[in-house]
PDB file of N, CA and C in Angstrom:
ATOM      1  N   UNK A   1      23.320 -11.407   3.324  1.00  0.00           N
ATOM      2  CA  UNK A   1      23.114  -9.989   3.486  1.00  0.00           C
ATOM      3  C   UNK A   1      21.870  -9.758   4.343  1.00  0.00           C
ATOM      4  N   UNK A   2      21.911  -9.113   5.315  1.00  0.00           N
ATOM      5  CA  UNK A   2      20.872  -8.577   6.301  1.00  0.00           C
ATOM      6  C   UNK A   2      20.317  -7.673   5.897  1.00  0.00           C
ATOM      7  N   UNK A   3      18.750  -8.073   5.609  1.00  0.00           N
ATOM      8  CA  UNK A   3      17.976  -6.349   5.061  1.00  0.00           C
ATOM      9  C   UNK A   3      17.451  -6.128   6.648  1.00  0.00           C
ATOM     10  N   UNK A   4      17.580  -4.082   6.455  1.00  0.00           N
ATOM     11  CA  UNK A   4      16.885  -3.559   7.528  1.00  0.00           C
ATOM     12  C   UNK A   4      15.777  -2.846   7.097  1.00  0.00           C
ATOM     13  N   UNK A   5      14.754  -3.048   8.667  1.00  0.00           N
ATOM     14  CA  UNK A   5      13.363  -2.980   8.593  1.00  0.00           C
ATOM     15  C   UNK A   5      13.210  -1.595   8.394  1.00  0.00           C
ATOM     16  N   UNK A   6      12.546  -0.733   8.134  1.00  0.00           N
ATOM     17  CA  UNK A   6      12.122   0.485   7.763  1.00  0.00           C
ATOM     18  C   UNK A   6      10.789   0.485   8.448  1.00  0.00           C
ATOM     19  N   UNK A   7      10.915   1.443   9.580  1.00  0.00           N
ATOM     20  CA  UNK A   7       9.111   1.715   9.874  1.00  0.00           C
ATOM     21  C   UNK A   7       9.096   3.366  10.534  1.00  0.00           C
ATOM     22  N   UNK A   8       9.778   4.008   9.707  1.00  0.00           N
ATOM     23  CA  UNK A   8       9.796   5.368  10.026  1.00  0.00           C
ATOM     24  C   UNK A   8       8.361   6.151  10.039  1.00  0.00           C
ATOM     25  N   UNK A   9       8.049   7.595   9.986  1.00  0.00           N
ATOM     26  CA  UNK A   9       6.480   7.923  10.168  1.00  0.00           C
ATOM     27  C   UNK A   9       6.233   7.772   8.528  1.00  0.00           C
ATOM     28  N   UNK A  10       6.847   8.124   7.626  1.00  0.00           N
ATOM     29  CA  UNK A  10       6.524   7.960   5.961  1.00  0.00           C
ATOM     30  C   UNK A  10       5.778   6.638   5.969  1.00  0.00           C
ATOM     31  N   UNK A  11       7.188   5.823   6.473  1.00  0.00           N
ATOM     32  CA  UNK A  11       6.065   4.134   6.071  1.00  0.00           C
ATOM     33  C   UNK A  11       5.377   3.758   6.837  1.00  0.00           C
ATOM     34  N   UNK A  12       4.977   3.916   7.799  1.00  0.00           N
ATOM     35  CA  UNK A  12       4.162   3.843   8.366  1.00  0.00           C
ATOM     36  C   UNK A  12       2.624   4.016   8.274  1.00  0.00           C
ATOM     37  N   UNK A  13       2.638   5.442   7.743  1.00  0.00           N
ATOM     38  CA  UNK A  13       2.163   6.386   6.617  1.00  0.00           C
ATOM     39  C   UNK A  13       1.426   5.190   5.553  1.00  0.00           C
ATOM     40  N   UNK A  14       2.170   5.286   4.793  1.00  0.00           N
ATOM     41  CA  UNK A  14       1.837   4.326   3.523  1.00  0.00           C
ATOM     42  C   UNK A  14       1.244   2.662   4.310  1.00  0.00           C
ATOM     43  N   UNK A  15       2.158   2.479   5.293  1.00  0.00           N
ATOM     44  CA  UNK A  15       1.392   1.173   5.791  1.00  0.00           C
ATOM     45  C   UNK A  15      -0.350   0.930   6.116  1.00  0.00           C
ATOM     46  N   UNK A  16      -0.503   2.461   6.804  1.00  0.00           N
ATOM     47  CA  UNK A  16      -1.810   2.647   7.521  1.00  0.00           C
ATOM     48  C   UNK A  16      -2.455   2.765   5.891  1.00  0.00           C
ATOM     49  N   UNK A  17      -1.879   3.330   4.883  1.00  0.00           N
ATOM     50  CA  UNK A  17      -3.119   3.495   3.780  1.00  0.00           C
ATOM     51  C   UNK A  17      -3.106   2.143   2.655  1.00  0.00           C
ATOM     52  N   UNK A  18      -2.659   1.388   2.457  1.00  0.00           N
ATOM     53  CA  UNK A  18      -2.484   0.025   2.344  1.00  0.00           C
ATOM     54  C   UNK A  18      -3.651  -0.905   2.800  1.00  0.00           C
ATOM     55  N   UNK A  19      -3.170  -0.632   4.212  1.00  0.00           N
ATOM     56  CA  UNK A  19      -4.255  -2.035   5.459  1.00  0.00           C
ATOM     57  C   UNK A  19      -5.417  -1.353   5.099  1.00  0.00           C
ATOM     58  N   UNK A  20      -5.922   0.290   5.046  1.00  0.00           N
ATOM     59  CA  UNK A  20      -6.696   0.498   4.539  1.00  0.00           C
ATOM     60  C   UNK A  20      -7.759   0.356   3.693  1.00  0.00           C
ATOM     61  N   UNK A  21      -7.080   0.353   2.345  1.00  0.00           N
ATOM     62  CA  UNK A  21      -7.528  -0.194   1.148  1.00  0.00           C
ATOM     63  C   UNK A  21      -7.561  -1.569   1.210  1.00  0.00           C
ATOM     64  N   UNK A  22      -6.649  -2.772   1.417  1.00  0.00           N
ATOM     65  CA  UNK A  22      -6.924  -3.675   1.296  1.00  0.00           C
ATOM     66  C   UNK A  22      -8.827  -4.053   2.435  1.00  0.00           C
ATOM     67  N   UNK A  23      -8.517  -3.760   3.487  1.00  0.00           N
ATOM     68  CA  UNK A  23      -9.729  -3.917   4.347  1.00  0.00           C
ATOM     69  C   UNK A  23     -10.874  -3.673   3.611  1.00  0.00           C
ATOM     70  N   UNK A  24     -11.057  -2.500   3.135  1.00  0.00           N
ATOM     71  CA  UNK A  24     -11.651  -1.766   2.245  1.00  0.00           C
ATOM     72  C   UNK A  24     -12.562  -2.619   1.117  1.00  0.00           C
ATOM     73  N   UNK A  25     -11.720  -2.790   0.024  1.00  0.00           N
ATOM     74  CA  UNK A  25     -11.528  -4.012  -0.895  1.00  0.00           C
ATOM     75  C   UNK A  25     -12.399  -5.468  -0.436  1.00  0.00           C
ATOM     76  N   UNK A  26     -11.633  -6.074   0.600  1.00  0.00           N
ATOM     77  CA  UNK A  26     -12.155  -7.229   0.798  1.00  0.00           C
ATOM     78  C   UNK A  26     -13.502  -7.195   1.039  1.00  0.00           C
ATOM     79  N   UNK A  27     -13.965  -6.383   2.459  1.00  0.00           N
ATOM     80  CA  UNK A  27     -15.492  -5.768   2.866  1.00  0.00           C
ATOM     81  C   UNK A  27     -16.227  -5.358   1.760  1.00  0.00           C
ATOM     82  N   UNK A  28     -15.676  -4.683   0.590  1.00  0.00           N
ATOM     83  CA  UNK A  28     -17.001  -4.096  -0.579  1.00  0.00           C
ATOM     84  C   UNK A  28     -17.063  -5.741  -1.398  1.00  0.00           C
ATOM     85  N   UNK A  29     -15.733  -6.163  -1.908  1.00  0.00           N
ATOM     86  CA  UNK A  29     -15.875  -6.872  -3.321  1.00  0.00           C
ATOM     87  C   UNK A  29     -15.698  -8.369  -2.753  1.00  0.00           C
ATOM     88  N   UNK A  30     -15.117  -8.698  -1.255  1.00  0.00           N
ATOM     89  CA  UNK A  30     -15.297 -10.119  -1.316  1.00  0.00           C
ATOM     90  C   UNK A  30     -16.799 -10.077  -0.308  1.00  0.00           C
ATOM     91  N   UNK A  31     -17.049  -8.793   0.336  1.00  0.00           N
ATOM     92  CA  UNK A  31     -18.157  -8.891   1.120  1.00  0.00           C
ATOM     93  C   UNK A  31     -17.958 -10.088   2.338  1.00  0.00           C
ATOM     94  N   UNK A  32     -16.714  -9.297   2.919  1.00  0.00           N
ATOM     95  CA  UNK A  32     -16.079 -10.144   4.508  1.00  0.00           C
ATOM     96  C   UNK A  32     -16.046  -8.966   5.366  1.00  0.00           C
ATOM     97  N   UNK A  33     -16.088  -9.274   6.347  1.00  0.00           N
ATOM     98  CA  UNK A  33     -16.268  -8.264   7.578  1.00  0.00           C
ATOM     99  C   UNK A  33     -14.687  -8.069   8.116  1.00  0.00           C
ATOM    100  N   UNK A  34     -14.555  -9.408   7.993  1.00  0.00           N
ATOM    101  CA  UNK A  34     -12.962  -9.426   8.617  1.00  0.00           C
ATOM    102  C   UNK A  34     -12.129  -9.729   7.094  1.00  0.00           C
ATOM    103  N   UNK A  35     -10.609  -9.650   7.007  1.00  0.00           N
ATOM    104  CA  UNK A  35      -9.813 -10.324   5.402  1.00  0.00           C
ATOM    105  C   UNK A  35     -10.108 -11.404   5.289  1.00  0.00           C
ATOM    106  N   UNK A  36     -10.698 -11.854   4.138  1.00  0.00           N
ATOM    107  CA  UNK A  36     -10.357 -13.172   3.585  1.00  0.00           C
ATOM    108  C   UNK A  36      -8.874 -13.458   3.671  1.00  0.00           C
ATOM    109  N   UNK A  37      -8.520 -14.687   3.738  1.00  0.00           N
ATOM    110  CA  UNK A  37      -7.454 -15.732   3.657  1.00  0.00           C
ATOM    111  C   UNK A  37      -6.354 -14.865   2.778  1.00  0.00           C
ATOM    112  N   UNK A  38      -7.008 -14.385   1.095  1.00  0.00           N
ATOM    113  CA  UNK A  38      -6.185 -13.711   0.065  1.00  0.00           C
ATOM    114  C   UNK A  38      -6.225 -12.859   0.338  1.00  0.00           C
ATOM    115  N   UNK A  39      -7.193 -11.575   0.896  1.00  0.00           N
ATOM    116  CA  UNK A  39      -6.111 -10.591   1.188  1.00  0.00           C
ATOM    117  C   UNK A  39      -5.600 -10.294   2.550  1.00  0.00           C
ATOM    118  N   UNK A  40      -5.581 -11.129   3.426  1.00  0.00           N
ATOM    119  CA  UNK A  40      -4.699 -10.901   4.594  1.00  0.00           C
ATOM    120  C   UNK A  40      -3.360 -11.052   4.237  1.00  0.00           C
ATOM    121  N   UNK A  41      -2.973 -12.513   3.441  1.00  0.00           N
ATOM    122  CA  UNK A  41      -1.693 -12.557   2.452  1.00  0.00           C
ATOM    123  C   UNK A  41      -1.387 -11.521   1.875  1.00  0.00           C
ATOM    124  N   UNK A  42      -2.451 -11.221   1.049  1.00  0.00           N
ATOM    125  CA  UNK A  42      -1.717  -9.611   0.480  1.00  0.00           C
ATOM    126  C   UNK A  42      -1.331  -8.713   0.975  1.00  0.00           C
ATOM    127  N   UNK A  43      -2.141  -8.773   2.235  1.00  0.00           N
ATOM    128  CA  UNK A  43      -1.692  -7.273   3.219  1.00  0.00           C
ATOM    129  C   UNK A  43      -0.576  -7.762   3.699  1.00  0.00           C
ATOM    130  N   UNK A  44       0.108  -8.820   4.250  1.00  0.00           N
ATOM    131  CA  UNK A  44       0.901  -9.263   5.063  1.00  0.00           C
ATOM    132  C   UNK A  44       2.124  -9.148   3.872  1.00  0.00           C
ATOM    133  N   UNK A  45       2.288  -9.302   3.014  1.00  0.00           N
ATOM    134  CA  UNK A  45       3.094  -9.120   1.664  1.00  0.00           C
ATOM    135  C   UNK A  45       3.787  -7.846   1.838  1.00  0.00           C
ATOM    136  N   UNK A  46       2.744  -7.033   0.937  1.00  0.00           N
ATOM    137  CA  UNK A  46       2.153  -5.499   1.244  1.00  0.00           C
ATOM    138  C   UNK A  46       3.369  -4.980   2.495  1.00  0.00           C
ATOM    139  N   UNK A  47       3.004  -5.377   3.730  1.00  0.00           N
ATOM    140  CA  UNK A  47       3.586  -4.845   4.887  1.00  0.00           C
ATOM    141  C   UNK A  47       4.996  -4.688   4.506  1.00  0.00           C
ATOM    142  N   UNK A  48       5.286  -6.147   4.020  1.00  0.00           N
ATOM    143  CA  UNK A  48       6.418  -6.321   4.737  1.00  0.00           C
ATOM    144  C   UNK A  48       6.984  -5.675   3.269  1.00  0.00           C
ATOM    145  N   UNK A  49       7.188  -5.442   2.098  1.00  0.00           N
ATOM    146  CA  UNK A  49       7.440  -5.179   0.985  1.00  0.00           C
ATOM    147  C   UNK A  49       7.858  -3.706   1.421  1.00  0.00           C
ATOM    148  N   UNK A  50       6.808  -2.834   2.265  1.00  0.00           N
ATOM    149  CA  UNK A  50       7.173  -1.453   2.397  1.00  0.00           C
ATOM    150  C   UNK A  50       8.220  -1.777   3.605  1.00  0.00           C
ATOM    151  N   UNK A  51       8.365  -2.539   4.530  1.00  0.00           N
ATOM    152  CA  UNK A  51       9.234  -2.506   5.701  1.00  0.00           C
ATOM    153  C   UNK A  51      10.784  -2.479   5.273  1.00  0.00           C
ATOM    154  N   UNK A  52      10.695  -3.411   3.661  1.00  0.00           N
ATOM    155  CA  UNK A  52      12.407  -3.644   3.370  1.00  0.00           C
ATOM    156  C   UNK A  52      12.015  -2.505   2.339  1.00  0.00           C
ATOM    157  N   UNK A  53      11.355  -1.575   1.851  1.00  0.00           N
ATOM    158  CA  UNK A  53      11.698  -0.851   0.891  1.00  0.00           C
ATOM    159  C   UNK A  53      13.104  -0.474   0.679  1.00  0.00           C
ATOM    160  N   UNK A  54      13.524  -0.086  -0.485  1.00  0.00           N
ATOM    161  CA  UNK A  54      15.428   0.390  -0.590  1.00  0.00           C
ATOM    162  C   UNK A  54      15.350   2.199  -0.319  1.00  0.00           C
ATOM    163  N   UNK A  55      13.836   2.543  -0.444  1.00  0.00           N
ATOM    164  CA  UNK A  55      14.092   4.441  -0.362  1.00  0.00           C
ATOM    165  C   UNK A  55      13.650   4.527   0.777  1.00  0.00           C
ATOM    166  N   UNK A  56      13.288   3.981   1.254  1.00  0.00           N
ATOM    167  CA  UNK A  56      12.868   4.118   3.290  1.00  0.00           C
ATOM    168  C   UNK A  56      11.703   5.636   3.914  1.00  0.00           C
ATOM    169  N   UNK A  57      12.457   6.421   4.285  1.00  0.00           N
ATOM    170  CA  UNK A  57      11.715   7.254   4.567  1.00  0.00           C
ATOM    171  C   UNK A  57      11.365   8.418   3.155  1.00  0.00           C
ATOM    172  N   UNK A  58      12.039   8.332   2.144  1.00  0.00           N
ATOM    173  CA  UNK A  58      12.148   8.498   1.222  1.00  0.00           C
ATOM    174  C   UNK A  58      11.177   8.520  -0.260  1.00  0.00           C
ATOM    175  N   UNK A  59      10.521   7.530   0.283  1.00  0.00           N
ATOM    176  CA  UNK A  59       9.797   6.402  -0.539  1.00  0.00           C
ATOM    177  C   UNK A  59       8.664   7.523  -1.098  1.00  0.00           C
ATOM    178  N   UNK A  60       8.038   7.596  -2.000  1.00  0.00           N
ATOM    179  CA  UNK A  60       7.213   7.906  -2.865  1.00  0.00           C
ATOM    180  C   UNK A  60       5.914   6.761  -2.298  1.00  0.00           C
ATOM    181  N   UNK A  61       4.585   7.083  -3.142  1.00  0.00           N
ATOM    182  CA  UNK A  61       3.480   5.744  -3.078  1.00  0.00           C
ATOM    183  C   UNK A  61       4.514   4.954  -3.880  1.00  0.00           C
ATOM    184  N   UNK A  62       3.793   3.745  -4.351  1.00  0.00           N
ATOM    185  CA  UNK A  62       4.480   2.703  -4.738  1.00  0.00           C
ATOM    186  C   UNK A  62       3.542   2.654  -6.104  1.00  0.00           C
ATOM    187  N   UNK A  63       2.815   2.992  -6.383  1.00  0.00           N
ATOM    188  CA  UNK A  63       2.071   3.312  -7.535  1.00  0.00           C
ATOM    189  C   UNK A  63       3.133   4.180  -8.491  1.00  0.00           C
ATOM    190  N   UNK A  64       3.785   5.280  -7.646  1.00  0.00           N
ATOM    191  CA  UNK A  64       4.961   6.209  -8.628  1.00  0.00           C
ATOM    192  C   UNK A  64       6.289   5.583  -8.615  1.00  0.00           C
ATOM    193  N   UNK A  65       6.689   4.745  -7.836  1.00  0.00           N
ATOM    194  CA  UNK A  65       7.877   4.228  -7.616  1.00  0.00           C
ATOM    195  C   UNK A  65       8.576   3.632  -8.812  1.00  0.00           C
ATOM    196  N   UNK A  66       9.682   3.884  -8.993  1.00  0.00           N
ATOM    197  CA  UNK A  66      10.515   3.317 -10.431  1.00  0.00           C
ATOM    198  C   UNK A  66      11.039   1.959 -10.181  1.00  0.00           C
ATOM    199  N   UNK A  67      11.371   1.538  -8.647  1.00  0.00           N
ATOM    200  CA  UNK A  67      11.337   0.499  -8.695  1.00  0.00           C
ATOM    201  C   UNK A  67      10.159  -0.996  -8.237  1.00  0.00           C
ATOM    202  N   UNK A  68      10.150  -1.784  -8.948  1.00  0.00           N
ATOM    203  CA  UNK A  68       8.959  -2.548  -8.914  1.00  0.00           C
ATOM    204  C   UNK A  68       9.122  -3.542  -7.642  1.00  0.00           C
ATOM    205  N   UNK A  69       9.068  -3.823  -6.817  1.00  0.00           N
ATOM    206  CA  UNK A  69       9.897  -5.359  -5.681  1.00  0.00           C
ATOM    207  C   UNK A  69       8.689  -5.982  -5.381  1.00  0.00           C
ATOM    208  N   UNK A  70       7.067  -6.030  -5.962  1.00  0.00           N
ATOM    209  CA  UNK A  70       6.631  -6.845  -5.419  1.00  0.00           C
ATOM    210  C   UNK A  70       6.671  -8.167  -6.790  1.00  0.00           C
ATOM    211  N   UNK A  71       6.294  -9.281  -6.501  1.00  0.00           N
ATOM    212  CA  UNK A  71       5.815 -10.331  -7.339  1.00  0.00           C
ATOM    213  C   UNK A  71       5.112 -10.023  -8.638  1.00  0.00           C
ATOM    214  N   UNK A  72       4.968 -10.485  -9.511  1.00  0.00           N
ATOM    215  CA  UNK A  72       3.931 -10.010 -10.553  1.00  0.00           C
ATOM    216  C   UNK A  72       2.777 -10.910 -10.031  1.00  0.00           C
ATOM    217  N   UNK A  73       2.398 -11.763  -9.812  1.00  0.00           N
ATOM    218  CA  UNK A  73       1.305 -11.791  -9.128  1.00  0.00           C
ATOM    219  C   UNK A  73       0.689 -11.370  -7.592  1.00  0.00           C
ATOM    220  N   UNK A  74       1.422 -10.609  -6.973  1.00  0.00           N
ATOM    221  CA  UNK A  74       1.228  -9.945  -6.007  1.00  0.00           C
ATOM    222  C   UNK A  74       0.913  -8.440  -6.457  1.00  0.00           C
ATOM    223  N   UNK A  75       1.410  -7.952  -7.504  1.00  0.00           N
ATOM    224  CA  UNK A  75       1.483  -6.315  -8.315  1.00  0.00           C
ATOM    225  C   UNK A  75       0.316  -6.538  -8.793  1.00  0.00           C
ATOM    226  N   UNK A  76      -0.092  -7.641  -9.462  1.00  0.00           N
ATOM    227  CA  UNK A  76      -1.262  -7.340  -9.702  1.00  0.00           C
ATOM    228  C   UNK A  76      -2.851  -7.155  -8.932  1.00  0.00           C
ATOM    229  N   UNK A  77      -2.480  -7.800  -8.171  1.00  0.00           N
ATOM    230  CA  UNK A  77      -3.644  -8.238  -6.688  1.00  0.00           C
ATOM    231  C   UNK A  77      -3.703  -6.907  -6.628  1.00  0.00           C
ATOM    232  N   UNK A  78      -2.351  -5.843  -5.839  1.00  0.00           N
ATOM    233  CA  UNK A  78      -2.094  -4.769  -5.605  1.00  0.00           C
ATOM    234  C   UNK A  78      -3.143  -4.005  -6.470  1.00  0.00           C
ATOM    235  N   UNK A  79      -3.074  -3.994  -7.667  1.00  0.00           N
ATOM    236  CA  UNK A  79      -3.262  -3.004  -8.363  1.00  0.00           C
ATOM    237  C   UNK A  79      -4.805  -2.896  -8.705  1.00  0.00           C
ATOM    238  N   UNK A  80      -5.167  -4.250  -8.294  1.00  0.00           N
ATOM    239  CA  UNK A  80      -6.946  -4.626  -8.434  1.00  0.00           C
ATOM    240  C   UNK A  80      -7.481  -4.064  -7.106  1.00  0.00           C
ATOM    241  N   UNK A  81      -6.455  -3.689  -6.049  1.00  0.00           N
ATOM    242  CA  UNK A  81      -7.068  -3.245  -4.976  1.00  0.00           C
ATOM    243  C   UNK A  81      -7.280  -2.180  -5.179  1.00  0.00           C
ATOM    244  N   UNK A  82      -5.998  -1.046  -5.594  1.00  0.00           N
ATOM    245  CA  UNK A  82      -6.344   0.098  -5.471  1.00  0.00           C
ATOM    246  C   UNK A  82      -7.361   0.373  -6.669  1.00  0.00           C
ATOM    247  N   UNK A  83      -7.135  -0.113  -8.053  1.00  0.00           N
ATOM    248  CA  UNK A  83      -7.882   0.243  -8.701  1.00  0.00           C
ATOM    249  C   UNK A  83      -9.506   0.573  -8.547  1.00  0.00           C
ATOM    250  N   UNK A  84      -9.743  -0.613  -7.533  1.00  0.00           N
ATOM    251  CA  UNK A  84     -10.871  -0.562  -6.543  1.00  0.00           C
ATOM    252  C   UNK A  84     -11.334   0.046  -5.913  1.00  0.00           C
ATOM    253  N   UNK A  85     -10.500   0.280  -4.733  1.00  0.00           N
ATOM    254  CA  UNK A  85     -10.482   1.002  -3.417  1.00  0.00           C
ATOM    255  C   UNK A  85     -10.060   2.298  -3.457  1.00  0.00           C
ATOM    256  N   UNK A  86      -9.372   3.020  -4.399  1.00  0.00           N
ATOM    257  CA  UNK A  86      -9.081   4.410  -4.674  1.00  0.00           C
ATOM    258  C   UNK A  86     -10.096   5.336  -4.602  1.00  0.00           C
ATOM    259  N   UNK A  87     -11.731   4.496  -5.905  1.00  0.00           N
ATOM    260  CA  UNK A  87     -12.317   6.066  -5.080  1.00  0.00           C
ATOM    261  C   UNK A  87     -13.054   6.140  -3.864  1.00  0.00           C
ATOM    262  N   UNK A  88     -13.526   4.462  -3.868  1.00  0.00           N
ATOM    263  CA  UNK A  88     -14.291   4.190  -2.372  1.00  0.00           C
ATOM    264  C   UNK A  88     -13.207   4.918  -1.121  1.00  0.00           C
ATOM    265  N   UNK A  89     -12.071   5.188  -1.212  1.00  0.00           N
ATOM    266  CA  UNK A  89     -11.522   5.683  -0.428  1.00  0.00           C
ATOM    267  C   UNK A  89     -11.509   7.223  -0.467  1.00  0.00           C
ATOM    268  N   UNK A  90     -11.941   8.073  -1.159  1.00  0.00           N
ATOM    269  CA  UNK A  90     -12.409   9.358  -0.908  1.00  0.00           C
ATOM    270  C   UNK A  90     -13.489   9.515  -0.082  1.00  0.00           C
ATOM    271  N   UNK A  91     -14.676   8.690  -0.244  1.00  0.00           N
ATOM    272  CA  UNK A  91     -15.641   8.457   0.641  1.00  0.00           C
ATOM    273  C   UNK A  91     -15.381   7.587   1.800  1.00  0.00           C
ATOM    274  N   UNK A  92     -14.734   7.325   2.070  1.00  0.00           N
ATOM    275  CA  UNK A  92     -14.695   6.294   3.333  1.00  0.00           C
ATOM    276  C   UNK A  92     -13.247   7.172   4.269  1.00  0.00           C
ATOM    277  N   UNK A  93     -12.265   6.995   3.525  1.00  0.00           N
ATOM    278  CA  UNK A  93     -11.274   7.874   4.250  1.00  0.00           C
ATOM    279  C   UNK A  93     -10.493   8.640   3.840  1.00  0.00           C
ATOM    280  N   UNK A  94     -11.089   9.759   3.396  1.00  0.00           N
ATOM    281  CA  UNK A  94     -10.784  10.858   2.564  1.00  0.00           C
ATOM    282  C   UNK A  94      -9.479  11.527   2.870  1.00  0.00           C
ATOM    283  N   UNK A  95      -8.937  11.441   4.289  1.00  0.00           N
ATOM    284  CA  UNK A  95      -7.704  12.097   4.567  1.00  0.00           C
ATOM    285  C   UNK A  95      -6.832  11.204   3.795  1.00  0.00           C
ATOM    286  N   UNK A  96      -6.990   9.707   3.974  1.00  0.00           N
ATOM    287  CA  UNK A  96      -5.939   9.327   3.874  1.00  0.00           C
ATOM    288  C   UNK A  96      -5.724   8.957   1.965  1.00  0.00           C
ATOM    289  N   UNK A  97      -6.947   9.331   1.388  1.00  0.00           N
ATOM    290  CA  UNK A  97      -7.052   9.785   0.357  1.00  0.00           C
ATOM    291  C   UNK A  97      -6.019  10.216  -0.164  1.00  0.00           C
ATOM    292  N   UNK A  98      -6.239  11.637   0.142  1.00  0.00           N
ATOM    293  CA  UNK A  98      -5.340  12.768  -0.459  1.00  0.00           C
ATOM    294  C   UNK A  98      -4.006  12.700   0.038  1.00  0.00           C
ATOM    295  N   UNK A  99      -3.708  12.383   1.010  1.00  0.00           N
ATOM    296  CA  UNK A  99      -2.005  11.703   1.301  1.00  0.00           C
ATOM    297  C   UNK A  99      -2.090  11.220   0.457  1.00  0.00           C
ATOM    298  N   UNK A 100      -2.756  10.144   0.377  1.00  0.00           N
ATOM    299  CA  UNK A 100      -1.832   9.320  -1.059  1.00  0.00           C
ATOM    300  C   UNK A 100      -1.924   9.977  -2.314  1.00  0.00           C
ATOM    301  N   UNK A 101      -2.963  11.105  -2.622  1.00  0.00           N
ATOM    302  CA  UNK A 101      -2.655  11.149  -4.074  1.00  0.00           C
ATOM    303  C   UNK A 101      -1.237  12.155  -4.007  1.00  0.00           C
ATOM    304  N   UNK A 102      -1.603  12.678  -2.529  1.00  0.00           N
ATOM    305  CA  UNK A 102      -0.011  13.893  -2.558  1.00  0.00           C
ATOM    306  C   UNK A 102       1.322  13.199  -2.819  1.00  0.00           C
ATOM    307  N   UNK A 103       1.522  12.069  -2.708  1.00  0.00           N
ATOM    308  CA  UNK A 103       2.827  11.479  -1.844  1.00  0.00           C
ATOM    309  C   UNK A 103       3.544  10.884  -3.602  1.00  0.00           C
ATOM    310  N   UNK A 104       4.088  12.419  -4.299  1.00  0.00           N
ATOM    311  CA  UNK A 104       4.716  12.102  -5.367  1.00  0.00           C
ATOM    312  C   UNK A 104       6.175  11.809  -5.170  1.00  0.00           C
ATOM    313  N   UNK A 105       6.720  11.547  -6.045  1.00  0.00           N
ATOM    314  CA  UNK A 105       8.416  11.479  -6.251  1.00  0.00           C
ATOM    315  C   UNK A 105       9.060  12.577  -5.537  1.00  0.00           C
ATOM    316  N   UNK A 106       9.658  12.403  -5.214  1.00  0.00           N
ATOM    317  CA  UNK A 106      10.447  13.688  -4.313  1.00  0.00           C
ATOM    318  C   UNK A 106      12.000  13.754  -5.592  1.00  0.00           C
ATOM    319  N   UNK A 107      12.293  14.790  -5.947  1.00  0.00           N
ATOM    320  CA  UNK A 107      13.129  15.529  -6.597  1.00  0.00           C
ATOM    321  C   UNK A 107      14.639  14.977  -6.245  1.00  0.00           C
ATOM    322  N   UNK A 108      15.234  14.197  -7.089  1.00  0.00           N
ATOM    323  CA  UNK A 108      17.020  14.331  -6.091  1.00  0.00           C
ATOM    324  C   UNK A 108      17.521  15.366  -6.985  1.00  0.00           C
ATOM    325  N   UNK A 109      18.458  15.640  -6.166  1.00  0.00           N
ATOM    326  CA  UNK A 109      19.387  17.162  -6.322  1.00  0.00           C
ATOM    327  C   UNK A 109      20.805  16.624  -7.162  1.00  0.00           C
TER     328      UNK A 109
END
């Protein structure tokens, strides 16, 4: 079965606030200028995880999402980032902030 790539403006969207946070993350808590080794992996994960998403342009953050598709040890990395990088990211990049806290479940009919 052939999965297709998804890089519409939504994920894209979510991609740019991702590389974000992870960058973010590494620079405060591993104190690297550039990614460490682990989270370039993560970001590179990360990427590609939103590229095959199944809701595409669709997609919610992945924080609200009902379905789970990364690794459990990758979900968790994930979740040490944002847990991290969430509020340092009001101060650092506040737009892309509030996109993400906006970017709830969208309603099906």
């Amino acid at each position: 079965m052939k999965r297709e790539f998804k890089n519409g403006p939504n994920v894209l969207k979510e991609k740019e606030i991702v590389t974000k946070m992870i960058d973010l993350y590494c620079r405060k808590k591993h104190h690297h200028q550039e990614l460490c080794k682990e989270c370039q992996n993560l970001k590179t994960y990360a990427l590609m995880r939103l590229s095959l998403c199944r809701f595409g342009e669709e997609k919610s953050a992945c924080s609200n999402c009902t379905v789970h598709c990364y690794k459990p040890n990758y979900r968790s990395e994930m979740k040490a980032v944002m847990r991290y990088s969430g509020p340092w990211m009001l101060l650092y990049h506040p737009v892309y902030a509030v996109m993400h806290l906006l970017n709830k479940p969208k309603k099906v009919k």
